[in-house]
Structures are given as C-alpha cells and as structure tokens.
PDB file of N, CA and C in Angstrom:
ATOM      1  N   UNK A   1     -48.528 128.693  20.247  1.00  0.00           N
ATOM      2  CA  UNK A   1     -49.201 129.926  19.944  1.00  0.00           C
ATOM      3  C   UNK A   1     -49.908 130.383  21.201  1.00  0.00           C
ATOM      4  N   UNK A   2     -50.150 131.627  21.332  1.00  0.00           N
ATOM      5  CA  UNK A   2     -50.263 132.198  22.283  1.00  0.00           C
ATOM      6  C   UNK A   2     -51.226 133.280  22.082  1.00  0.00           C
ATOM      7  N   UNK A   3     -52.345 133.674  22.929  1.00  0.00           N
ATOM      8  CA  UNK A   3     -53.515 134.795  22.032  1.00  0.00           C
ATOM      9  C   UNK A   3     -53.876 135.306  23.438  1.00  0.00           C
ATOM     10  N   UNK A   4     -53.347 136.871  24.254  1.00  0.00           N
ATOM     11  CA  UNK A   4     -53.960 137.205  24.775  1.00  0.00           C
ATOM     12  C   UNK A   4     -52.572 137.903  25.519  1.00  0.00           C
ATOM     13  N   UNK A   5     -52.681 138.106  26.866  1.00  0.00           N
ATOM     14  CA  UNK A   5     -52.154 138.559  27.823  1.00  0.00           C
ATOM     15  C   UNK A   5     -50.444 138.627  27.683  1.00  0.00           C
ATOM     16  N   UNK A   6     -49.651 139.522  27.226  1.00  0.00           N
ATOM     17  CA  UNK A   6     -48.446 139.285  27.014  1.00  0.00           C
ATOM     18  C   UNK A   6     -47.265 138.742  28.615  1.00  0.00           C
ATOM     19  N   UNK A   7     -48.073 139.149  29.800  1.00  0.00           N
ATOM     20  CA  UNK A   7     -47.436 139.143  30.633  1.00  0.00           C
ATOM     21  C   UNK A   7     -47.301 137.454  31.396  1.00  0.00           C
ATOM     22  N   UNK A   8     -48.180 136.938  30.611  1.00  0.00           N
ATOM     23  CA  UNK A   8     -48.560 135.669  31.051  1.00  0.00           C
ATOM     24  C   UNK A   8     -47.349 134.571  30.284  1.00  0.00           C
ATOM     25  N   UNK A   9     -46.328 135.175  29.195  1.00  0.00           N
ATOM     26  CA  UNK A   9     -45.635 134.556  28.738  1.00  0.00           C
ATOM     27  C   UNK A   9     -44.439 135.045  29.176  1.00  0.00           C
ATOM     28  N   UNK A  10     -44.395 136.430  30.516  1.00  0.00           N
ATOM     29  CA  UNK A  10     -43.270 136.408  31.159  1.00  0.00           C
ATOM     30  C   UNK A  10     -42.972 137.945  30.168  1.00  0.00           C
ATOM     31  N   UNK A  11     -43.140 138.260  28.972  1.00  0.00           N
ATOM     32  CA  UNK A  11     -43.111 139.799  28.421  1.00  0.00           C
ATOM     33  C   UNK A  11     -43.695 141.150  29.232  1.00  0.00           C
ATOM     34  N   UNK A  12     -42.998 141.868  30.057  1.00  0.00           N
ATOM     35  CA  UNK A  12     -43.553 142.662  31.139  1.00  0.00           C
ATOM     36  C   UNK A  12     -43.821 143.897  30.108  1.00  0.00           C
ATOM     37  N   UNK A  13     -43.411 144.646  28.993  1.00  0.00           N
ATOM     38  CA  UNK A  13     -43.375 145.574  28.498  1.00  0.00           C
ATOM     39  C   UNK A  13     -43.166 145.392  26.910  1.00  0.00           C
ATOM     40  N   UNK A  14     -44.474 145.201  26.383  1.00  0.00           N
ATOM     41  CA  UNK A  14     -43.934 145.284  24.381  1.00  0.00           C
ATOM     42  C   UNK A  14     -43.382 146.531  23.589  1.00  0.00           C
ATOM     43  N   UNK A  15     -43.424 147.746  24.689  1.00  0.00           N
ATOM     44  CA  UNK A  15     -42.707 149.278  23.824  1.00  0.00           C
ATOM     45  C   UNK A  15     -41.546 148.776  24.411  1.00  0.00           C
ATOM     46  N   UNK A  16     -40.629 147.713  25.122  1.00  0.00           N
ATOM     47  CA  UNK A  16     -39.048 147.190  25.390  1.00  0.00           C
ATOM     48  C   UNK A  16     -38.768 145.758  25.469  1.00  0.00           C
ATOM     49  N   UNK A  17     -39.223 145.451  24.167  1.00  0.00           N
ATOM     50  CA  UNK A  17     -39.109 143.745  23.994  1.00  0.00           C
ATOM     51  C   UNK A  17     -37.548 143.627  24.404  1.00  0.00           C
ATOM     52  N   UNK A  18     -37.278 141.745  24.605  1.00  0.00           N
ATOM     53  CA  UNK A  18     -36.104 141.584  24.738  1.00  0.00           C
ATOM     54  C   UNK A  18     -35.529 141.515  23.416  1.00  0.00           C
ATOM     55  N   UNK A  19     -36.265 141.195  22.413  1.00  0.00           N
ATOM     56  CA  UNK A  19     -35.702 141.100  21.337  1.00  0.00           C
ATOM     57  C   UNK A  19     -36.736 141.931  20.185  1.00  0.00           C
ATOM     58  N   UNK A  20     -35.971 142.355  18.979  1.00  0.00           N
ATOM     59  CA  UNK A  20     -37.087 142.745  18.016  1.00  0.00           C
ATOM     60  C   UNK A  20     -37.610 143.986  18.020  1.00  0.00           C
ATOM     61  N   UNK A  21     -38.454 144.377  17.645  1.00  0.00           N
ATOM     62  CA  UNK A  21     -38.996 145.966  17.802  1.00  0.00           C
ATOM     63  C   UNK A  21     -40.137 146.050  18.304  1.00  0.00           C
ATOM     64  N   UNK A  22     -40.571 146.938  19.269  1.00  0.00           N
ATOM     65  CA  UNK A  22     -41.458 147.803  19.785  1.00  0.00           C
ATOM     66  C   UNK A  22     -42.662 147.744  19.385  1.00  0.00           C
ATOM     67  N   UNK A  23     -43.882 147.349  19.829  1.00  0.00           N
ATOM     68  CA  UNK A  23     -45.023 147.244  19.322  1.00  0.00           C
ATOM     69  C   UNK A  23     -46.220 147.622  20.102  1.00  0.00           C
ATOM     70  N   UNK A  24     -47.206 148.584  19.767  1.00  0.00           N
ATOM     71  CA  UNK A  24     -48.145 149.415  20.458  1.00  0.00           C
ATOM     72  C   UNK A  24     -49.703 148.263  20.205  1.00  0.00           C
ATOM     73  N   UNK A  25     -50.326 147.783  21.075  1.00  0.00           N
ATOM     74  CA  UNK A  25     -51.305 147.243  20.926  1.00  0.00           C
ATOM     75  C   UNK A  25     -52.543 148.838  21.070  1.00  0.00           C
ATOM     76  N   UNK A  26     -53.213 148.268  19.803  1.00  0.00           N
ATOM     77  CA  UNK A  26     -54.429 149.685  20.355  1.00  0.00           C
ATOM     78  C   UNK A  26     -55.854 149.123  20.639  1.00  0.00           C
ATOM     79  N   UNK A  27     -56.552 149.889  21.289  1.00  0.00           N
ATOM     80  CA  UNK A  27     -57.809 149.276  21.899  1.00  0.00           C
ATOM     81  C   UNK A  27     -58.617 148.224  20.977  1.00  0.00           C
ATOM     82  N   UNK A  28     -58.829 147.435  21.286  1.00  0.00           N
ATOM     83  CA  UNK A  28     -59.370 146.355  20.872  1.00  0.00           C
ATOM     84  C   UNK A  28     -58.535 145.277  20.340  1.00  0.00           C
ATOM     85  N   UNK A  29     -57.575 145.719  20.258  1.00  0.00           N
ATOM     86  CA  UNK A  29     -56.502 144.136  19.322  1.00  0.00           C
ATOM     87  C   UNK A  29     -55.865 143.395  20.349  1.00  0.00           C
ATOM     88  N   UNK A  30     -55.965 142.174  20.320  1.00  0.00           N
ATOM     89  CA  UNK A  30     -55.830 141.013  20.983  1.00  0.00           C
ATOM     90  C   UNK A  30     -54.263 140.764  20.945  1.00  0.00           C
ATOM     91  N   UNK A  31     -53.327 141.153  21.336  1.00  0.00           N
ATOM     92  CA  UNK A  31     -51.906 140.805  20.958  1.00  0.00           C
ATOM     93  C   UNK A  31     -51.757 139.113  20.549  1.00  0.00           C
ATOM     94  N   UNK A  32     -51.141 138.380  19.513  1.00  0.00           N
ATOM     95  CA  UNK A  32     -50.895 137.030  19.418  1.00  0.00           C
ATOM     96  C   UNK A  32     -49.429 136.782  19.019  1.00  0.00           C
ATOM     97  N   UNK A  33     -48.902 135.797  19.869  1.00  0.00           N
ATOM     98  CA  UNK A  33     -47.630 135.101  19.899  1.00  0.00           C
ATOM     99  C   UNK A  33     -47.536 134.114  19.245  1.00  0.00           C
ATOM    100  N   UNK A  34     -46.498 133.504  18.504  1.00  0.00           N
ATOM    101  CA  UNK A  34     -45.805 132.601  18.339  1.00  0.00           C
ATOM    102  C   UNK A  34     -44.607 131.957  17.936  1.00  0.00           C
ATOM    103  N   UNK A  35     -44.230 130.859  18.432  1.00  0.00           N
ATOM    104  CA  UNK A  35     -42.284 130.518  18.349  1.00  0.00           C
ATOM    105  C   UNK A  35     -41.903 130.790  17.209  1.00  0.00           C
ATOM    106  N   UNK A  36     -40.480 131.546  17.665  1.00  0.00           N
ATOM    107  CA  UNK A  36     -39.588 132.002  16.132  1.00  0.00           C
ATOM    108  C   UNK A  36     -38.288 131.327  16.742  1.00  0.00           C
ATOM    109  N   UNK A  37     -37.454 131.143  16.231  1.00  0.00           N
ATOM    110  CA  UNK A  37     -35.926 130.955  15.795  1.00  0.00           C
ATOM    111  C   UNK A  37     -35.235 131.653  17.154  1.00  0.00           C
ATOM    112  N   UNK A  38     -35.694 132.622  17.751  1.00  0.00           N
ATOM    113  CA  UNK A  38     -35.037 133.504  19.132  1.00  0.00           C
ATOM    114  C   UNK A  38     -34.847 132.572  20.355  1.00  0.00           C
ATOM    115  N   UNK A  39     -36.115 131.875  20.542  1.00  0.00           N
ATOM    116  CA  UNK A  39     -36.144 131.455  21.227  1.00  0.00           C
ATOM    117  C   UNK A  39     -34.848 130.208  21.992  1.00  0.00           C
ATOM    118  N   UNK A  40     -34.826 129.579  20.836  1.00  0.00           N
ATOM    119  CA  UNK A  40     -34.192 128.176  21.050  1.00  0.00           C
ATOM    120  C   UNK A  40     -32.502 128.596  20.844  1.00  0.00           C
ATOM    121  N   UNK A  41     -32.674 129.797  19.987  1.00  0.00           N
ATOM    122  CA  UNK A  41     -31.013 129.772  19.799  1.00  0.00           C
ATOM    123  C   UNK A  41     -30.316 130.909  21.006  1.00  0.00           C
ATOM    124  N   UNK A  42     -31.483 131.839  22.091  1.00  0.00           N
ATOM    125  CA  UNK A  42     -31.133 132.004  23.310  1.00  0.00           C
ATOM    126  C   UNK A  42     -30.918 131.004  24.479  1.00  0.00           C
ATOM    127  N   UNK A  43     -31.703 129.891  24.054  1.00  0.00           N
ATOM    128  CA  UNK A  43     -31.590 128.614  25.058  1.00  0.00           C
ATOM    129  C   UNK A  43     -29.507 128.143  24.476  1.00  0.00           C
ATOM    130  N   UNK A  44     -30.045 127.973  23.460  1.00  0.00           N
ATOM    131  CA  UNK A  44     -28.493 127.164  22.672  1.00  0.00           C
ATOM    132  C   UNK A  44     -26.930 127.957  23.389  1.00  0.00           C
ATOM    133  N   UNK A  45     -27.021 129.584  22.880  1.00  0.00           N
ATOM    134  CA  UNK A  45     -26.904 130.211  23.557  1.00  0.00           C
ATOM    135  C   UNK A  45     -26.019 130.617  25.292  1.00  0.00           C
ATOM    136  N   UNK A  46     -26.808 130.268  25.885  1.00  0.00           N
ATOM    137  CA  UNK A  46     -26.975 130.306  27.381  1.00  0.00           C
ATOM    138  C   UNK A  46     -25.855 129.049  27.996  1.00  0.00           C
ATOM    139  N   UNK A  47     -26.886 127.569  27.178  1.00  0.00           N
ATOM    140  CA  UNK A  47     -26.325 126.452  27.270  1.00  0.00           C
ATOM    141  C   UNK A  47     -24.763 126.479  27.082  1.00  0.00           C
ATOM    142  N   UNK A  48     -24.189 126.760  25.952  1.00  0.00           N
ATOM    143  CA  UNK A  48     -22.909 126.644  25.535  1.00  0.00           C
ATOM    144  C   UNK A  48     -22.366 125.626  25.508  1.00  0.00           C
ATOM    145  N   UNK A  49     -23.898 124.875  24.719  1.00  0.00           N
ATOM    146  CA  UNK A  49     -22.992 123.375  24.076  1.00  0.00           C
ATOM    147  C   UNK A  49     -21.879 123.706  22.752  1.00  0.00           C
ATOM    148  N   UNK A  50     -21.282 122.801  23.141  1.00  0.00           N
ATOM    149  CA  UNK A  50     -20.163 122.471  21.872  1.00  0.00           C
ATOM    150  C   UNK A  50     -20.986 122.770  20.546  1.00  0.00           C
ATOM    151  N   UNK A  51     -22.141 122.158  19.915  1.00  0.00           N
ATOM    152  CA  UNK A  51     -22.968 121.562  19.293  1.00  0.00           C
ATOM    153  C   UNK A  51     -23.748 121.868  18.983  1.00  0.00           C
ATOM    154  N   UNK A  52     -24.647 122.603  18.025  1.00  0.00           N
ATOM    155  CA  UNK A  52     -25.892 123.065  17.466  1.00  0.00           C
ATOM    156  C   UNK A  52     -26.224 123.311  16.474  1.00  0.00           C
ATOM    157  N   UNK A  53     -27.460 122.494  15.843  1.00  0.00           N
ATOM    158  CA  UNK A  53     -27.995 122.282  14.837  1.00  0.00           C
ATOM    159  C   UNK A  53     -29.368 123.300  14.722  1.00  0.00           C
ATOM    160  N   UNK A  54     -29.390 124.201  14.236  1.00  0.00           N
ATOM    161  CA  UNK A  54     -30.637 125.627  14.522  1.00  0.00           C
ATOM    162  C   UNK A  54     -31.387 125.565  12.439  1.00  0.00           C
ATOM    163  N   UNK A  55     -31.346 126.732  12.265  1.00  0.00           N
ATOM    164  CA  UNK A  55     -31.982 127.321  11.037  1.00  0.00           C
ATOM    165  C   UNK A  55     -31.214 128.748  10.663  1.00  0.00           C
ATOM    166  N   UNK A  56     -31.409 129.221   9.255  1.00  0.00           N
ATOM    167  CA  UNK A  56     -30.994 130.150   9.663  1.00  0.00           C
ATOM    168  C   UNK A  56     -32.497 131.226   8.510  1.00  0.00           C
ATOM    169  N   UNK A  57     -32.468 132.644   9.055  1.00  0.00           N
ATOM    170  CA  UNK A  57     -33.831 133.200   8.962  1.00  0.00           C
ATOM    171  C   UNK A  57     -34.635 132.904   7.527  1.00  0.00           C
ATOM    172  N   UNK A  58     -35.599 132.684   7.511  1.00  0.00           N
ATOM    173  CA  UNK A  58     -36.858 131.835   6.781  1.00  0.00           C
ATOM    174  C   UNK A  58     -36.492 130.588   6.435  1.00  0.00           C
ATOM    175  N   UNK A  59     -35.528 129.803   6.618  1.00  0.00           N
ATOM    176  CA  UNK A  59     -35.331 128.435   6.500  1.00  0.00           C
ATOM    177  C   UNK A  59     -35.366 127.644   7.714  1.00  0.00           C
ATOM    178  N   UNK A  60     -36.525 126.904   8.455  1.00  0.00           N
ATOM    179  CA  UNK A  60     -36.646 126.424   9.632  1.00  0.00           C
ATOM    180  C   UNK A  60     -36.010 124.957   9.105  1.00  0.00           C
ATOM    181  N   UNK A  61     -35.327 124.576  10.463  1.00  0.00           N
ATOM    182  CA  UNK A  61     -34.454 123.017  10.257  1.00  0.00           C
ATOM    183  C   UNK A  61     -35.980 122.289  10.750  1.00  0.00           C
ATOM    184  N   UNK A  62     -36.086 121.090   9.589  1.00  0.00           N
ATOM    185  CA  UNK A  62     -37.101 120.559   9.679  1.00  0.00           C
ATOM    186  C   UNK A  62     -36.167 118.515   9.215  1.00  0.00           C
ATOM    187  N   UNK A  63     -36.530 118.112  10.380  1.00  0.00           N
ATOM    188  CA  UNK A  63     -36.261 116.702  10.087  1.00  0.00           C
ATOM    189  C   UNK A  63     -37.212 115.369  10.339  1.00  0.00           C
ATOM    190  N   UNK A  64     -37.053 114.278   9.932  1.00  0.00           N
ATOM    191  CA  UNK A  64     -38.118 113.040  10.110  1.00  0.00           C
ATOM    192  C   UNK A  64     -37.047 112.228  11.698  1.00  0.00           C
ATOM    193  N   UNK A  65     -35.910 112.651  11.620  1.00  0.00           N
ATOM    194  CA  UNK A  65     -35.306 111.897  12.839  1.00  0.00           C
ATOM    195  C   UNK A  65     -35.513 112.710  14.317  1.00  0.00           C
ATOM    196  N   UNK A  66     -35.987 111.596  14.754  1.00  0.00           N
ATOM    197  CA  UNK A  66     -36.447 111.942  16.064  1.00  0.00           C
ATOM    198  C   UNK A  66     -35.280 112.397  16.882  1.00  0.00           C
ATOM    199  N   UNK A  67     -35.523 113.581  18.004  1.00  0.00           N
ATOM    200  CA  UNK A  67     -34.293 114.279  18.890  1.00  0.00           C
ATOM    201  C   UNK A  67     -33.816 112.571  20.069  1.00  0.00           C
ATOM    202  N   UNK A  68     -34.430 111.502  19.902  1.00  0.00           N
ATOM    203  CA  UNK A  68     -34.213 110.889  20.957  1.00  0.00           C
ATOM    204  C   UNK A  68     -32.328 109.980  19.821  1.00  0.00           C
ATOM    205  N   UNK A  69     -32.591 110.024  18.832  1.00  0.00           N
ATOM    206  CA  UNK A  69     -31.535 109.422  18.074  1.00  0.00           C
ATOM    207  C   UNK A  69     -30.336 110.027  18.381  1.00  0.00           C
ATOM    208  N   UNK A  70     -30.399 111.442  18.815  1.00  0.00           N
ATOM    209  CA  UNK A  70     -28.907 112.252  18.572  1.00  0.00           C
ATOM    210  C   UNK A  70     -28.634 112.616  20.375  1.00  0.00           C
ATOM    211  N   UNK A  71     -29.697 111.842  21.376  1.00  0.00           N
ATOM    212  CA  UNK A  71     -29.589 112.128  22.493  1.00  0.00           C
ATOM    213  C   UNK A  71     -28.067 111.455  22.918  1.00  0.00           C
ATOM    214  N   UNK A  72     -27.551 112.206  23.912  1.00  0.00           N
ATOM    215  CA  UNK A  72     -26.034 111.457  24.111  1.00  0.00           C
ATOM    216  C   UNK A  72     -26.047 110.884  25.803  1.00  0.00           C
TER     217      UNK A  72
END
C-alpha cells in the first residue's frame, strides 16, 4: 500500500494511467495505492513463461504452499 505521491511509484500522469481509468485528485485528497491482479499478470506477461498460476477478477489465488516448493 501506498499513500501519497503518485510519481514516487513511477505513475507520471493519473488523467493517462497505464491501465484502468482516469482519475482527478482534488485539493486536499491524498491519492492511495494498492496491488491488484495488473500488476503480476504484466510481469507474467512480459516474462512469457510457459506457466502461470494468477486469479481471475474478485477471486485472488490464495495458497498455504510456499512459492519456494514450485521453484524449478
């Protein structure tokens, strides 16, 4: 989570997000961030593994096995 400065997370402009819609901060409101589903499946994405285990929207993949088990 993230509470303050959008540019500090690398977002140069919120009226031209990379993703999502357009959002006007007005005087006094504190803009606040936090991780969604975009993130990791632009990493996944990019990567172009064979392989990916994600969520799909309002169902976050939630497991008790640790990422070091499925490391290869």
């Amino acid at each position: 989570m993230h509470v303050g400065e959008p540019e500090l997370l690398g977002i140069k402009d919120l009226a031209h997000p990379d993703f999502g819609d357009a959002v006007s901060i007005k005087p006094g409101e504190i803009p606040v961030f936090w991780a969604c589903g975009v993130t990791p499946q632009a990493v996944v994405m990019a990567s172009r593994v064979p392989f990916a285990i994600s969520h799909a929207p309002g169902h976050m993949f939630i497991t008790d096995i640790s990422d070091s088990y499925y490391h290869v």
